[in-house]
N, C-alpha and C. Protein backbone atom coordinates (compact mmCIF):
# COMPACT_ATOMS: atom_id res chain seq x y z
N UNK A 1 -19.42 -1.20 29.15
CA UNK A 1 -18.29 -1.84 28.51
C UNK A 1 -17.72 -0.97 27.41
N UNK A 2 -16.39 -1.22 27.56
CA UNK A 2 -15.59 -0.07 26.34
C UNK A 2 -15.62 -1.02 25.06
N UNK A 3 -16.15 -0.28 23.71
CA UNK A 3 -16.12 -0.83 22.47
C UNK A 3 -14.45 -1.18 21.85
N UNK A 4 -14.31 -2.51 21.74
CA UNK A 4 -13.55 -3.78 21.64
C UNK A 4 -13.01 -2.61 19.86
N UNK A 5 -11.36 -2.33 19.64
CA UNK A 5 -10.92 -2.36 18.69
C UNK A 5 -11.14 -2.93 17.90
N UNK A 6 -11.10 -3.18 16.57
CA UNK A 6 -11.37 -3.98 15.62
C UNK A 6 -10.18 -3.96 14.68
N UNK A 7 -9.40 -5.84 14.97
CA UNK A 7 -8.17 -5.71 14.25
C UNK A 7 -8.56 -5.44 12.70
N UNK A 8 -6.96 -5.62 12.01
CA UNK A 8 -6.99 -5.17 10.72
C UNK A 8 -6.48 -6.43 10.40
N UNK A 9 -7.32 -6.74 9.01
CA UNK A 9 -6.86 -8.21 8.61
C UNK A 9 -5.35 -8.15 8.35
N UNK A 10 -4.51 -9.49 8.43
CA UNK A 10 -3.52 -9.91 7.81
C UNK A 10 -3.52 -9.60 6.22
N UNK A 11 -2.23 -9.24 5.81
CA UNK A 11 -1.77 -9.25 4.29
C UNK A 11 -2.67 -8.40 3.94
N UNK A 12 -2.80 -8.43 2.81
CA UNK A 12 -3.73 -7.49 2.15
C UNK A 12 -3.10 -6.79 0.87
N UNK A 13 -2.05 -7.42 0.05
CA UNK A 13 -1.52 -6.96 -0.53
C UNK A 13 -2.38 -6.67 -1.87
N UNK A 14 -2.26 -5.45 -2.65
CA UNK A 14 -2.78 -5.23 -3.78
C UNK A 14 -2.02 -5.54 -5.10
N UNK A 15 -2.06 -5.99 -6.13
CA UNK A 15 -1.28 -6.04 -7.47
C UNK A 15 -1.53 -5.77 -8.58
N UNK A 16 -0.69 -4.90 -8.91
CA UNK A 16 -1.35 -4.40 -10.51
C UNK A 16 -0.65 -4.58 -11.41
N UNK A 17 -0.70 -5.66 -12.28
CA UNK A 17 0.25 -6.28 -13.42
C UNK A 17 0.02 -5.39 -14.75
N UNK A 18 -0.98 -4.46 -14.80
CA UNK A 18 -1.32 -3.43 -15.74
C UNK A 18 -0.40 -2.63 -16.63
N UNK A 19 -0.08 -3.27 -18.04
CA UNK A 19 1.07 -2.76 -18.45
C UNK A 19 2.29 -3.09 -18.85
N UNK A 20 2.55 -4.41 -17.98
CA UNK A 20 3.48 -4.78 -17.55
C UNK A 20 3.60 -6.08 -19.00
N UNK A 21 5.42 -5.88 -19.88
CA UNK A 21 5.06 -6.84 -20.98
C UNK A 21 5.71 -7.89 -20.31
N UNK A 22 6.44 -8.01 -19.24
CA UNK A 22 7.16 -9.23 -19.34
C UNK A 22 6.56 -10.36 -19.46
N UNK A 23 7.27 -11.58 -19.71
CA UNK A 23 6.72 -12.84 -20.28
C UNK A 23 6.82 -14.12 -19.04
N UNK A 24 6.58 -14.92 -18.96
CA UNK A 24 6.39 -16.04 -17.94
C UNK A 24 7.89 -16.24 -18.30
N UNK A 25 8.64 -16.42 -18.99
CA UNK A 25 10.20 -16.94 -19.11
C UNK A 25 11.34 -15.92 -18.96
N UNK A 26 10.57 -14.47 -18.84
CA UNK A 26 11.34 -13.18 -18.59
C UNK A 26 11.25 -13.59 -16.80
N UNK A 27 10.33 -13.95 -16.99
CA UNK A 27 9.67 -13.86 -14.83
C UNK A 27 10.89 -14.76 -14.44
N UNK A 28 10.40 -16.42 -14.80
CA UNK A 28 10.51 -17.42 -14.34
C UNK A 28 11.96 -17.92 -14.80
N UNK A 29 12.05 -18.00 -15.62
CA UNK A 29 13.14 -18.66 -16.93
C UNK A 29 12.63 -19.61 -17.38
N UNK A 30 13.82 -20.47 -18.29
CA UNK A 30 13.21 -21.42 -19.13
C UNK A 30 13.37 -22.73 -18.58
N UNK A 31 14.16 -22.92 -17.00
CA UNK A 31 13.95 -24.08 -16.41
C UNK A 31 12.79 -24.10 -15.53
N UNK A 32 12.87 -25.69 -15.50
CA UNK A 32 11.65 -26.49 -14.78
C UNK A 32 11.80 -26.01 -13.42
N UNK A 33 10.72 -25.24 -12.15
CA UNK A 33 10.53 -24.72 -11.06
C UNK A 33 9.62 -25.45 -10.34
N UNK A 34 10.03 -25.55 -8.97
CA UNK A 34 9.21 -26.28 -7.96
C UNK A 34 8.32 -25.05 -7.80
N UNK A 35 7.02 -25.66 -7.02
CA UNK A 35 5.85 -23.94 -6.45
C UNK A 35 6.75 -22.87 -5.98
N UNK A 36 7.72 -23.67 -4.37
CA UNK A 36 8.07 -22.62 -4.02
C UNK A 36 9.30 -21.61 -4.51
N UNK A 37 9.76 -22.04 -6.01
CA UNK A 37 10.71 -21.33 -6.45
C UNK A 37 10.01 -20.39 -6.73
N UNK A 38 9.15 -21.12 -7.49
CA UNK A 38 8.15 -19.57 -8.77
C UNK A 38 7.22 -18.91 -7.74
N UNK A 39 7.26 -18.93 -6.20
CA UNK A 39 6.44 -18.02 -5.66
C UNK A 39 7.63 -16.98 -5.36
N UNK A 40 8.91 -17.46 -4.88
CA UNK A 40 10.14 -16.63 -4.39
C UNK A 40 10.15 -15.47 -6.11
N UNK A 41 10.38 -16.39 -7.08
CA UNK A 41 10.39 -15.22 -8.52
C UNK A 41 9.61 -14.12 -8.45
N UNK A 42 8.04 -14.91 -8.15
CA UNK A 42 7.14 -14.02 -8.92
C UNK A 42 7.37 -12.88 -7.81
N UNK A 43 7.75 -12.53 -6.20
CA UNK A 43 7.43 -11.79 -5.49
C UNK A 43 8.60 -10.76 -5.72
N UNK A 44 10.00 -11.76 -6.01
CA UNK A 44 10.89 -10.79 -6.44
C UNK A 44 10.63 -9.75 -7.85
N UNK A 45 10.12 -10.32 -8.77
CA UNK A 45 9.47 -9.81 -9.83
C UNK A 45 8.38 -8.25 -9.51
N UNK A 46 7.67 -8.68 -8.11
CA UNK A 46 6.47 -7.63 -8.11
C UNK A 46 7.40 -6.62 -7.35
N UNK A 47 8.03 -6.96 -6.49
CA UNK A 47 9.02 -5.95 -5.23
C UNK A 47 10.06 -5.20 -6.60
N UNK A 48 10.66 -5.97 -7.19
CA UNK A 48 11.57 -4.91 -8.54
C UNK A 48 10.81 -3.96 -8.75
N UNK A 49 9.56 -4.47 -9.31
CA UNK A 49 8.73 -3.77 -10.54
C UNK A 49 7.93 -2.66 -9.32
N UNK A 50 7.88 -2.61 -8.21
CA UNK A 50 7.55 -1.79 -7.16
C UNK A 50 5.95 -1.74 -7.55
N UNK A 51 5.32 -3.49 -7.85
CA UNK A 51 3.90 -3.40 -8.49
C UNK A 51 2.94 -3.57 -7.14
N UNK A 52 3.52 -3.90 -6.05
CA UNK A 52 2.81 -4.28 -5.06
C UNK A 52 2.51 -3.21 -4.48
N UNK A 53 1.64 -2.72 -3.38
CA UNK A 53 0.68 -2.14 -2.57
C UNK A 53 0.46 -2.48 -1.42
N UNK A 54 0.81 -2.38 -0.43
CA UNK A 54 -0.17 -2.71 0.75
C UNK A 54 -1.25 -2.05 1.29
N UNK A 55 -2.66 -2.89 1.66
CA UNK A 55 -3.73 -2.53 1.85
C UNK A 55 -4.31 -2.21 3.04
């Protein structure tokens, strides 16, 4: 039998906030956010800041 590939997990993203001064109201603002707003922010936030990695 031929040895079976071995997938590569899903996602795997790395993040390094190291450095970084912005503030939760620089991120977010100062209005009230449902989850999925402040997940859409925070990713736009890491993709600007070019903080993300893939693993």
């Amino acid at each position: 039998m031929a040895a079976k590939k071995k997938k590569k997990a899903f996602g795997g993203y790395a993040i390094n906030f190291a450095g970084q001064k912005a503030t939760l109201e620089e991120v977010f603002g100062k209005a009230a956010l449902v989850p999925s707003q402040m997940t859409k922010k925070l990713w736009a936030f890491i993709k600007g800041k070019k903080l993300g990695k893939k693993g």
